[in-house]
N, C-alpha and C. Protein backbone atom coordinates (compact mmCIF):
# COMPACT_ATOMS: atom_id res chain seq x y z
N UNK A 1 -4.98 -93.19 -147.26
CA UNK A 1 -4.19 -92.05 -146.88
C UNK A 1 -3.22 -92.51 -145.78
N UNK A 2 -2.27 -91.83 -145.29
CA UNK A 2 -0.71 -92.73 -144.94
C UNK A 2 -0.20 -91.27 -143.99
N UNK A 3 -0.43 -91.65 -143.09
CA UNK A 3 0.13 -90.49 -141.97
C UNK A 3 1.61 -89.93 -142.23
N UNK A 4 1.28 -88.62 -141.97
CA UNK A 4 2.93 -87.80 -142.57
C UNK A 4 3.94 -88.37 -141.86
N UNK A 5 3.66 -88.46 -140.31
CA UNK A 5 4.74 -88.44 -139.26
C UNK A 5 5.54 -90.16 -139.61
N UNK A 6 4.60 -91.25 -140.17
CA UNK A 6 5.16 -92.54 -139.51
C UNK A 6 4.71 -93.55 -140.89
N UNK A 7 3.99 -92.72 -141.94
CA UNK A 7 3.52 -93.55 -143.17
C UNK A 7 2.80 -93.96 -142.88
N UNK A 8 2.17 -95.08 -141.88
CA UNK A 8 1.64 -95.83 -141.23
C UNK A 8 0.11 -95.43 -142.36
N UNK A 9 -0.66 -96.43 -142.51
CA UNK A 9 -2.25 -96.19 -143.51
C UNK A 9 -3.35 -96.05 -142.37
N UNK A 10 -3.77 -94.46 -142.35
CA UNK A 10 -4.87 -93.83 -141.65
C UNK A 10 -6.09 -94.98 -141.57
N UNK A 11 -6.69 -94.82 -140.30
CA UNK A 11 -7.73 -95.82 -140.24
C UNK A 11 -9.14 -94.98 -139.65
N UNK A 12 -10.12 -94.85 -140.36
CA UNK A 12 -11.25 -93.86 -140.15
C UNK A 12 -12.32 -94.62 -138.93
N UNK A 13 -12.21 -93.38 -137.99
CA UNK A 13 -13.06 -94.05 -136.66
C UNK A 13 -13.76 -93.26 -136.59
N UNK A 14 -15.24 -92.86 -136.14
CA UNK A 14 -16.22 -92.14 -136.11
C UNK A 14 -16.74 -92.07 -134.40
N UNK A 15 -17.10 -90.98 -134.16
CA UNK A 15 -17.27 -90.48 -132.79
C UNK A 15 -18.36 -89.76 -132.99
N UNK A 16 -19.57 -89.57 -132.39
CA UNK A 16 -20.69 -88.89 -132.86
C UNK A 16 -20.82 -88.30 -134.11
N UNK A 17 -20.85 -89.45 -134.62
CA UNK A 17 -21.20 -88.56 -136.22
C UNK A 17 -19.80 -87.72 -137.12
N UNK A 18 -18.87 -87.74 -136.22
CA UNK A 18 -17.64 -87.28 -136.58
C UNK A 18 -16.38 -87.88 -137.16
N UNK A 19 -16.06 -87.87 -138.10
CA UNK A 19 -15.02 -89.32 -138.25
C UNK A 19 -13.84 -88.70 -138.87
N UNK A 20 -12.99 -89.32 -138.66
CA UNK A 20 -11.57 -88.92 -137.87
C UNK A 20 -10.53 -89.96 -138.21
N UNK A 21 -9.66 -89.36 -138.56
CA UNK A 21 -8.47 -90.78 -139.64
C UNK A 21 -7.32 -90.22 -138.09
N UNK A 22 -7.26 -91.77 -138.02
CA UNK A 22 -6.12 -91.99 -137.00
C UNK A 22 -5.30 -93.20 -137.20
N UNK A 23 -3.98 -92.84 -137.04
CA UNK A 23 -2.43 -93.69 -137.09
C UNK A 23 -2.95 -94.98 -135.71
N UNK A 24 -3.96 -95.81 -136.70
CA UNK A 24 -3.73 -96.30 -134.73
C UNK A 24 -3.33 -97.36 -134.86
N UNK A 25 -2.54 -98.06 -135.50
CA UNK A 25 -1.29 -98.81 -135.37
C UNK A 25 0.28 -98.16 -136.03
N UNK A 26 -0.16 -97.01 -136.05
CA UNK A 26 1.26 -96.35 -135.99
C UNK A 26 1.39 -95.35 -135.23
N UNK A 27 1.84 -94.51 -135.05
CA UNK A 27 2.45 -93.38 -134.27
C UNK A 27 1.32 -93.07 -133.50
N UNK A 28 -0.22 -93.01 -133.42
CA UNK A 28 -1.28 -92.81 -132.62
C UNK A 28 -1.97 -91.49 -133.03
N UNK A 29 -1.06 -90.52 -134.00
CA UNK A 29 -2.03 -89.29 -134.51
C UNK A 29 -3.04 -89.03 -134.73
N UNK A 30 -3.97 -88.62 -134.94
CA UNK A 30 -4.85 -87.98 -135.60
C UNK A 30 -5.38 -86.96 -136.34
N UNK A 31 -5.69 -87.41 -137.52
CA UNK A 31 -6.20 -85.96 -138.65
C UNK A 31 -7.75 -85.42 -138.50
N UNK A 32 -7.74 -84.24 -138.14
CA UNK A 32 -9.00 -83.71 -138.25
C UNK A 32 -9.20 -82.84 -139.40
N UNK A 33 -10.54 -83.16 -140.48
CA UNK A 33 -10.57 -81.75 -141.36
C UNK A 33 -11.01 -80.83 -140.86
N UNK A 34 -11.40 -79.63 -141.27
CA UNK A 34 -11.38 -78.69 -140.74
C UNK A 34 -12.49 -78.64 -140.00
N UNK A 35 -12.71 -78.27 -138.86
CA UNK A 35 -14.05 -77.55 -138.18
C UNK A 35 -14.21 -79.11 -137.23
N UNK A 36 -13.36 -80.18 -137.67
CA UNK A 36 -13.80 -81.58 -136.90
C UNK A 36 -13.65 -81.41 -135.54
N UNK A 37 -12.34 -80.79 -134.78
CA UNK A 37 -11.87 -81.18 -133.26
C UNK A 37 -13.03 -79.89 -132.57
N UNK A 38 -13.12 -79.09 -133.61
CA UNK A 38 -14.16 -78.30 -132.84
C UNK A 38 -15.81 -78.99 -132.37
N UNK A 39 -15.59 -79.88 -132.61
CA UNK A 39 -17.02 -80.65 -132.61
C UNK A 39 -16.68 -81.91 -131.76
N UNK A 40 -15.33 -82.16 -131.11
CA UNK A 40 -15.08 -82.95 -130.70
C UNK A 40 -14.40 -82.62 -129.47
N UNK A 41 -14.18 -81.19 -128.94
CA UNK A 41 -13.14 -80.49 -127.70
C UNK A 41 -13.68 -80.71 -126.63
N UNK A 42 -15.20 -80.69 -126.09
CA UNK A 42 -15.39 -80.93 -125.12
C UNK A 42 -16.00 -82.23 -124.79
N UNK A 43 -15.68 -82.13 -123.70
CA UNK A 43 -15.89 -83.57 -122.68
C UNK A 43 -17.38 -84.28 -123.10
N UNK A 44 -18.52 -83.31 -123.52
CA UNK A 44 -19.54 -83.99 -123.78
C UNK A 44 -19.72 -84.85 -125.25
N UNK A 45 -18.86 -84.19 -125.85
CA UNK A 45 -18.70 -84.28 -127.26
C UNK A 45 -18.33 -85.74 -127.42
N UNK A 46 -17.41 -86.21 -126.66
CA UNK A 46 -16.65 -87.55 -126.71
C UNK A 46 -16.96 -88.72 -125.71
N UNK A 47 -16.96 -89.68 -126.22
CA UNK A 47 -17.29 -91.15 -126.17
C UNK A 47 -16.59 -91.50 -125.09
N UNK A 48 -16.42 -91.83 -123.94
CA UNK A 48 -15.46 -92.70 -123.00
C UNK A 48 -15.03 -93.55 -123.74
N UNK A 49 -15.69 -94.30 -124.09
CA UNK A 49 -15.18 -95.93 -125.22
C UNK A 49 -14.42 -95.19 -126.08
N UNK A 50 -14.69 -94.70 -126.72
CA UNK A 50 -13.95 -94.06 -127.75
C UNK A 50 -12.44 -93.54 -127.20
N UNK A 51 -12.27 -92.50 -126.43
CA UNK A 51 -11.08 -91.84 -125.85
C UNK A 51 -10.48 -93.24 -125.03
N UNK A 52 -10.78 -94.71 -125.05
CA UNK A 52 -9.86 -95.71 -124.59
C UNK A 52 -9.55 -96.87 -125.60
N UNK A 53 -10.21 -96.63 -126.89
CA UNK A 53 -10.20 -97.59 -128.16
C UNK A 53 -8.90 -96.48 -128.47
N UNK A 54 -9.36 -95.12 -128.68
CA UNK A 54 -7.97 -94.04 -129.14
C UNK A 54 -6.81 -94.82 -128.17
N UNK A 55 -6.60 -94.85 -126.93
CA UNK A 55 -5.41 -95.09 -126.27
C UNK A 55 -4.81 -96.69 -126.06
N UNK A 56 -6.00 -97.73 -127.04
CA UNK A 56 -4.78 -98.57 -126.90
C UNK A 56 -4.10 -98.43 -128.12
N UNK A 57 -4.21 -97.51 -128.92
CA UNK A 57 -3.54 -97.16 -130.61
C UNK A 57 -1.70 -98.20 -130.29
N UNK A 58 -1.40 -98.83 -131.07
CA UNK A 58 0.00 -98.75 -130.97
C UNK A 58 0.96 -97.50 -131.14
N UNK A 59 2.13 -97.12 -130.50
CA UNK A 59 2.65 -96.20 -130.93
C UNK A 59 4.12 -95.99 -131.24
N UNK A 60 4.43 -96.14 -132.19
CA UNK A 60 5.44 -95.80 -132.78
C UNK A 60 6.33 -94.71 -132.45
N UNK A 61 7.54 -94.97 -131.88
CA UNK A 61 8.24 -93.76 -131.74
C UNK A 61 8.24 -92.51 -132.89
N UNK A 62 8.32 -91.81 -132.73
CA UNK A 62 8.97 -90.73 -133.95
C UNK A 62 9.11 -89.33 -133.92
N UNK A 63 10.19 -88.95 -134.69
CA UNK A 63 9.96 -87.22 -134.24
C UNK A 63 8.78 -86.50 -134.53
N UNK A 64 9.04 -85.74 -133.15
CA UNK A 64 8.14 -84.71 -133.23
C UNK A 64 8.74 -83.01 -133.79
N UNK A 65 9.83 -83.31 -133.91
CA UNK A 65 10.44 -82.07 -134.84
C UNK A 65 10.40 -82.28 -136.25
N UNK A 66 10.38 -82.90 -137.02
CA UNK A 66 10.28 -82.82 -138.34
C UNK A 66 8.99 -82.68 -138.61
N UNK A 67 9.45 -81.67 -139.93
CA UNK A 67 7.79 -80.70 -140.44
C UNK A 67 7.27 -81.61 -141.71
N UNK A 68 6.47 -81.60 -141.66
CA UNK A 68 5.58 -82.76 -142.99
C UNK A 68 4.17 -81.31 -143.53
N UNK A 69 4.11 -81.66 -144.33
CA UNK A 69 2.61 -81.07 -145.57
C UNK A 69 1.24 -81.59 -144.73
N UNK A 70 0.32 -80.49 -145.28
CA UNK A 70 -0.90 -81.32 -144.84
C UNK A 70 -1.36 -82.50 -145.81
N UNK A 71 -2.25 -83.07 -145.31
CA UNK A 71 -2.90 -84.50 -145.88
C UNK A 71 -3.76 -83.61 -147.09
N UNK A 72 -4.81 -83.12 -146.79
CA UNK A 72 -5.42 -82.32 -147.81
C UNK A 72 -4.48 -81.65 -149.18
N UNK A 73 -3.67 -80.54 -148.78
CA UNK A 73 -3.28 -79.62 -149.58
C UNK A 73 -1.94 -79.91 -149.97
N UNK A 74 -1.29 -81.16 -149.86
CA UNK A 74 -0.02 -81.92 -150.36
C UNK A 74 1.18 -81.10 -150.46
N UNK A 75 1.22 -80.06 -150.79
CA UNK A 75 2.22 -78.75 -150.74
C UNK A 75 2.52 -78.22 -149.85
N UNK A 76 1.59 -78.09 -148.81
CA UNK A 76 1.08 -76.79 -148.18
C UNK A 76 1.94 -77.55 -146.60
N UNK A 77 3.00 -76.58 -146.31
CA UNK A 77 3.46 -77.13 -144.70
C UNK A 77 2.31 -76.70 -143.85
N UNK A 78 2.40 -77.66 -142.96
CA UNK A 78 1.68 -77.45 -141.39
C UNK A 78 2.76 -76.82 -140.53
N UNK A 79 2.14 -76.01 -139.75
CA UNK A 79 3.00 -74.83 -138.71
C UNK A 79 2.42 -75.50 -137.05
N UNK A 80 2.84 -75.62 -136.33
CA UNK A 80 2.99 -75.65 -135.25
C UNK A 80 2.35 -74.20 -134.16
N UNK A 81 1.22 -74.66 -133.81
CA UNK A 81 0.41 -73.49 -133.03
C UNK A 81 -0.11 -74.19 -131.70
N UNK A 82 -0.22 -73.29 -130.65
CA UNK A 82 -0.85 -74.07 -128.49
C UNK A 82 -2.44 -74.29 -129.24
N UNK A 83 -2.57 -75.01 -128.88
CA UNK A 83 -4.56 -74.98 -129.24
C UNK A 83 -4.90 -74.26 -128.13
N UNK A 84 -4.39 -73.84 -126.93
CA UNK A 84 -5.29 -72.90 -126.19
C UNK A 84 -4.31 -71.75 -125.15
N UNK A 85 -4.25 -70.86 -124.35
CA UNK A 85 -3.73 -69.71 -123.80
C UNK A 85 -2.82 -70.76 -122.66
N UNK A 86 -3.26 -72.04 -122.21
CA UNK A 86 -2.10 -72.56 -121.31
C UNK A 86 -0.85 -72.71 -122.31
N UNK A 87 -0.88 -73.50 -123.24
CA UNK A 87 0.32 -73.40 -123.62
C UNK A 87 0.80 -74.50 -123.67
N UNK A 88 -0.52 -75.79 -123.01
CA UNK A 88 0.04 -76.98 -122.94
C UNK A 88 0.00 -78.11 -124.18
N UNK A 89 -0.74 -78.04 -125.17
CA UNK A 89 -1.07 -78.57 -126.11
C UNK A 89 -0.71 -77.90 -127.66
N UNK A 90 0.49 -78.56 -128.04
CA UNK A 90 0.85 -78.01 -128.96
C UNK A 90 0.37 -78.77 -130.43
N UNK A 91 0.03 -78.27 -131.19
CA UNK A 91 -0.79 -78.77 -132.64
C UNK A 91 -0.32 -78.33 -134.03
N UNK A 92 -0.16 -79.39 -134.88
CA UNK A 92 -0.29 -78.30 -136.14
C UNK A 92 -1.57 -78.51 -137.04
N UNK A 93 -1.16 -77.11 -137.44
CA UNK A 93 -2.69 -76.93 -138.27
C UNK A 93 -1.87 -76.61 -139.84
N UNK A 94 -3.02 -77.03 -140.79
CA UNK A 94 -2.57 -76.13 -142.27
C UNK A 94 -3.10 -74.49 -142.15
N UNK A 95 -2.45 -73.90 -143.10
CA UNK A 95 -2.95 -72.61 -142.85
C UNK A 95 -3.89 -72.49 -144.08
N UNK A 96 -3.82 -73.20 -144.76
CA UNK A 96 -4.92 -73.23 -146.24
C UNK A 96 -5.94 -73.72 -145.85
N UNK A 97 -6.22 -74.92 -145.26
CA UNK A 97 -7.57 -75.39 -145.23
C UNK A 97 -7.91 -76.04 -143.72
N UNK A 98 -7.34 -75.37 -142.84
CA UNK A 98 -7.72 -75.23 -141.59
C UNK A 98 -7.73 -76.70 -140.91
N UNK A 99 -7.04 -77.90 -141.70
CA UNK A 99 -7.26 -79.52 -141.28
C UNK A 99 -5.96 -79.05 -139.88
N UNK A 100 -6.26 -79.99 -139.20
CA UNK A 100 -5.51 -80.06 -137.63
C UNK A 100 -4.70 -81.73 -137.23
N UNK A 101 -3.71 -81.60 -136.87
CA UNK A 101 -3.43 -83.03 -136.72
C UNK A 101 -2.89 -82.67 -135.26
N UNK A 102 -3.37 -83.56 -134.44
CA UNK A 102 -3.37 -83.95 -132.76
C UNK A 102 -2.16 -85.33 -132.73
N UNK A 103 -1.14 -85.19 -132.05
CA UNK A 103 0.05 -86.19 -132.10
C UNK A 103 -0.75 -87.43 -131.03
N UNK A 104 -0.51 -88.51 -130.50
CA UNK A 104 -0.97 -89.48 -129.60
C UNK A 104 -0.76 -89.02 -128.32
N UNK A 105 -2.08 -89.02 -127.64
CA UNK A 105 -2.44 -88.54 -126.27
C UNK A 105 -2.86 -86.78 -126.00
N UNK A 106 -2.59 -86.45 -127.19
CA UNK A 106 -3.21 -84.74 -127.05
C UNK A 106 -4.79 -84.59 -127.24
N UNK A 107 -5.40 -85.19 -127.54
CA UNK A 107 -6.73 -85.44 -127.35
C UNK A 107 -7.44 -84.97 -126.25
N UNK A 108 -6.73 -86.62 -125.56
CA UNK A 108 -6.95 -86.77 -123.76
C UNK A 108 -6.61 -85.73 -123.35
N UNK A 109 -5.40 -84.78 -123.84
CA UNK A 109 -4.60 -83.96 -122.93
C UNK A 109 -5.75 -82.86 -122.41
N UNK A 110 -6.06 -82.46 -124.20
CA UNK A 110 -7.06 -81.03 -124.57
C UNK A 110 -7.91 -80.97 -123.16
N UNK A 111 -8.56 -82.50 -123.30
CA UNK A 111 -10.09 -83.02 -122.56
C UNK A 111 -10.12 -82.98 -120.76
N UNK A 112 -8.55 -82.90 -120.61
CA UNK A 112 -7.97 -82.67 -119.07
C UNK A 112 -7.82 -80.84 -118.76
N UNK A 113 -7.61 -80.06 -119.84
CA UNK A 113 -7.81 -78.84 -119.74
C UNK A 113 -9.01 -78.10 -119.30
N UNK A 114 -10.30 -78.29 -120.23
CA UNK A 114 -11.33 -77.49 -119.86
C UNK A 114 -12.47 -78.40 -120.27
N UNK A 115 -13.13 -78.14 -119.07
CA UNK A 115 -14.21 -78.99 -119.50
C UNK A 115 -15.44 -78.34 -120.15
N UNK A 116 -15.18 -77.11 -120.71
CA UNK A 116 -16.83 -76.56 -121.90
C UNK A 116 -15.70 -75.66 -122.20
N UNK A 117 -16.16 -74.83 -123.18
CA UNK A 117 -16.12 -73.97 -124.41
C UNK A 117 -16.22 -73.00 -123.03
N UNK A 118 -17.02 -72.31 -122.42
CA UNK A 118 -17.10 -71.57 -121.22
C UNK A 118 -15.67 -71.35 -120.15
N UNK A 119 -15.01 -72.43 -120.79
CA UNK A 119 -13.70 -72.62 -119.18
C UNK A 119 -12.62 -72.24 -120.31
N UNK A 120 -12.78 -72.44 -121.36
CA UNK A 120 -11.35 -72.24 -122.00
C UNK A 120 -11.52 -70.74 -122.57
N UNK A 121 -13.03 -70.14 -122.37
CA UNK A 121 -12.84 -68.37 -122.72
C UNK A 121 -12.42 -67.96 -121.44
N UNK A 122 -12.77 -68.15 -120.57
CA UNK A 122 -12.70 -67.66 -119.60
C UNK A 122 -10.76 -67.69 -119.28
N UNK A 123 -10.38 -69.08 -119.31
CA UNK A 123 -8.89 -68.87 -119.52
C UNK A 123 -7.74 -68.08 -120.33
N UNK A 124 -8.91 -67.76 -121.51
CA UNK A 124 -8.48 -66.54 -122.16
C UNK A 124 -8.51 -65.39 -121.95
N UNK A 125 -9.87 -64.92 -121.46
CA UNK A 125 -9.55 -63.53 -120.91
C UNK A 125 -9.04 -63.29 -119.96
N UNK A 126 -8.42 -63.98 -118.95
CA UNK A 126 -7.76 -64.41 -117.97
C UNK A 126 -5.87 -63.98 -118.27
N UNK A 127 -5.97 -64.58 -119.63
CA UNK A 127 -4.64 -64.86 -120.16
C UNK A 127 -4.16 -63.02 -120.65
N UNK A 128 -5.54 -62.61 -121.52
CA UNK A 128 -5.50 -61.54 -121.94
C UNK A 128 -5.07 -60.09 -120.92
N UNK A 129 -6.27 -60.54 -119.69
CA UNK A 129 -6.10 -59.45 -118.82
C UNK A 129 -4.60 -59.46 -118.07
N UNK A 130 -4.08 -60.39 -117.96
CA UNK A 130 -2.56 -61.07 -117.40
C UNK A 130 -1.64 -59.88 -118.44
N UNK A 131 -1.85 -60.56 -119.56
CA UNK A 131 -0.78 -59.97 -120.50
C UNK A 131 -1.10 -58.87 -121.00
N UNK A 132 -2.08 -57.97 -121.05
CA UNK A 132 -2.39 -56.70 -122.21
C UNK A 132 -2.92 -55.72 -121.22
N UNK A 133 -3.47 -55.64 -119.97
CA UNK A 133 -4.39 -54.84 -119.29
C UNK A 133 -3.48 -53.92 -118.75
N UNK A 134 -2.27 -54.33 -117.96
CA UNK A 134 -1.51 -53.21 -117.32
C UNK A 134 -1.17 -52.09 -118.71
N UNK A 135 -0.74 -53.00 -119.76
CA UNK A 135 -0.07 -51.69 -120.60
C UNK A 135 -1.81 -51.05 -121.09
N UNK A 136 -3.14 -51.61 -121.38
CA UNK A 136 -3.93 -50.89 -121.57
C UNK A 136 -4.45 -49.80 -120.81
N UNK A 137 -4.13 -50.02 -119.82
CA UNK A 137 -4.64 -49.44 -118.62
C UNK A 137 -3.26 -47.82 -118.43
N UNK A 138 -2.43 -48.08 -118.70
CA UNK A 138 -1.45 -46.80 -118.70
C UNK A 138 -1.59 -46.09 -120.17
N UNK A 139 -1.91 -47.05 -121.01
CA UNK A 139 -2.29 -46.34 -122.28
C UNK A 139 -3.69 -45.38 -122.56
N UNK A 140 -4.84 -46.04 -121.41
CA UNK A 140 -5.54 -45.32 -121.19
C UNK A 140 -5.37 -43.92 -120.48
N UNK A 141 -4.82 -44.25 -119.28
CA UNK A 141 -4.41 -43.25 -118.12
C UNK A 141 -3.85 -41.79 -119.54
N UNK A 142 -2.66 -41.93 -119.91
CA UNK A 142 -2.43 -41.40 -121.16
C UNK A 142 -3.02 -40.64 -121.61
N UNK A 143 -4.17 -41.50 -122.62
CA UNK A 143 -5.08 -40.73 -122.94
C UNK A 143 -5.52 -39.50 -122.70
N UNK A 144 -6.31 -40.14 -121.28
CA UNK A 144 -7.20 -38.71 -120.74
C UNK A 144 -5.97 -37.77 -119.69
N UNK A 145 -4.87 -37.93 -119.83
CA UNK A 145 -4.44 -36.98 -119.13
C UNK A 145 -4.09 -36.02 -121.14
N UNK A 146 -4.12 -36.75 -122.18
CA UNK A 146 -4.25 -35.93 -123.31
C UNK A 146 -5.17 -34.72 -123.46
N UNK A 147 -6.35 -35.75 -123.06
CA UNK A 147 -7.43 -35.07 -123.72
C UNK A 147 -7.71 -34.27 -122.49
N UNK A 148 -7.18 -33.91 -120.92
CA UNK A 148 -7.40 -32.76 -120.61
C UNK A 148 -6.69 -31.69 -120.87
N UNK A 149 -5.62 -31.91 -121.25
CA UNK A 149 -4.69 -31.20 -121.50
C UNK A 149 -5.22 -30.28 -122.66
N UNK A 150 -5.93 -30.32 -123.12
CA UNK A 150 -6.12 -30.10 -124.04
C UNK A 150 -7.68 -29.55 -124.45
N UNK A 151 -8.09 -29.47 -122.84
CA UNK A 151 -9.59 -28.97 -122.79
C UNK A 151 -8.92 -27.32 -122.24
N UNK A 152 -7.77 -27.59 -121.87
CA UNK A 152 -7.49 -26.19 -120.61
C UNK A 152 -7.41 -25.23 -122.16
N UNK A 153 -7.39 -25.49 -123.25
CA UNK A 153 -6.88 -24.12 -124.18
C UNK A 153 -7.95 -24.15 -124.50
């Protein structure tokens, strides 16, 4: 299999039991199938050795704007989505079969974000209460000035 971004022929490396096709003499990517980076996001999950065998990958310049298909579903474009509420790690995923490809050094990046599954909800509801609570909170207010209104008849 031959990485979208750089052609370059995927080379399968395994990380607890997890194995993982990476450009690592080309562009430095990585393909995850589906459900893989979830088994691989936190800090405990991953190998030190491993996250420095990933970074001496050679790397190939190349755009990061041009859109390529997933590896799996050959048709099917990959879309560009944040893997988390910072905003700092940008990814694409297929939307058919949920495979994920991580560009060189977003890995490391993820692994500098949160260190458990616990820190990156928490950054979410964080994110949520930031962005949705004031208007919930007047939408509530709302409400019950409805529903008294409406006790007085």
């Amino acid at each position: 299999m031959n990485c979208p971004r750089c052609q370059t022929e995927l080379q399968e490396m395994s990380n607890h039991n997890v194995k993982i096709d990476v450009c690592y003499n080309g562009c430095g990517g990585i393909w995850f199938d589906p459900r893989e980076l979830k088994r691989m996001d936190e800090h405990h999950e991953c190998d030190e050795d491993f996250l420095i065998k990933l970074s001496q990958s050679k790397t190939k310049r190349v755009s990061l704007d041009e859109k390529f298909n997933c590896l799996s579903c050959e048709d099917q474009p990959m879309y560009r989505r944040f893997f988390s509420t910072l905003k700092a790690v940008e990814m694409d995923e297929c939307p058919q079969c949920a495979g994920i490809r991580l560009d060189a050094g977003e890995l490391t990046h993820i692994y500098s974000l949160f260190k458990t599954e616990a820190d990156r909800k928490k950054a979410a509801d964080a994110y949520f209460n930031e962005v949705f609570k004031p208007g919930l909170d007047e939408m509530k207010k709302e409400s019950l000035k409805q529903l008294e209104s409406r006790k007085r008849f």
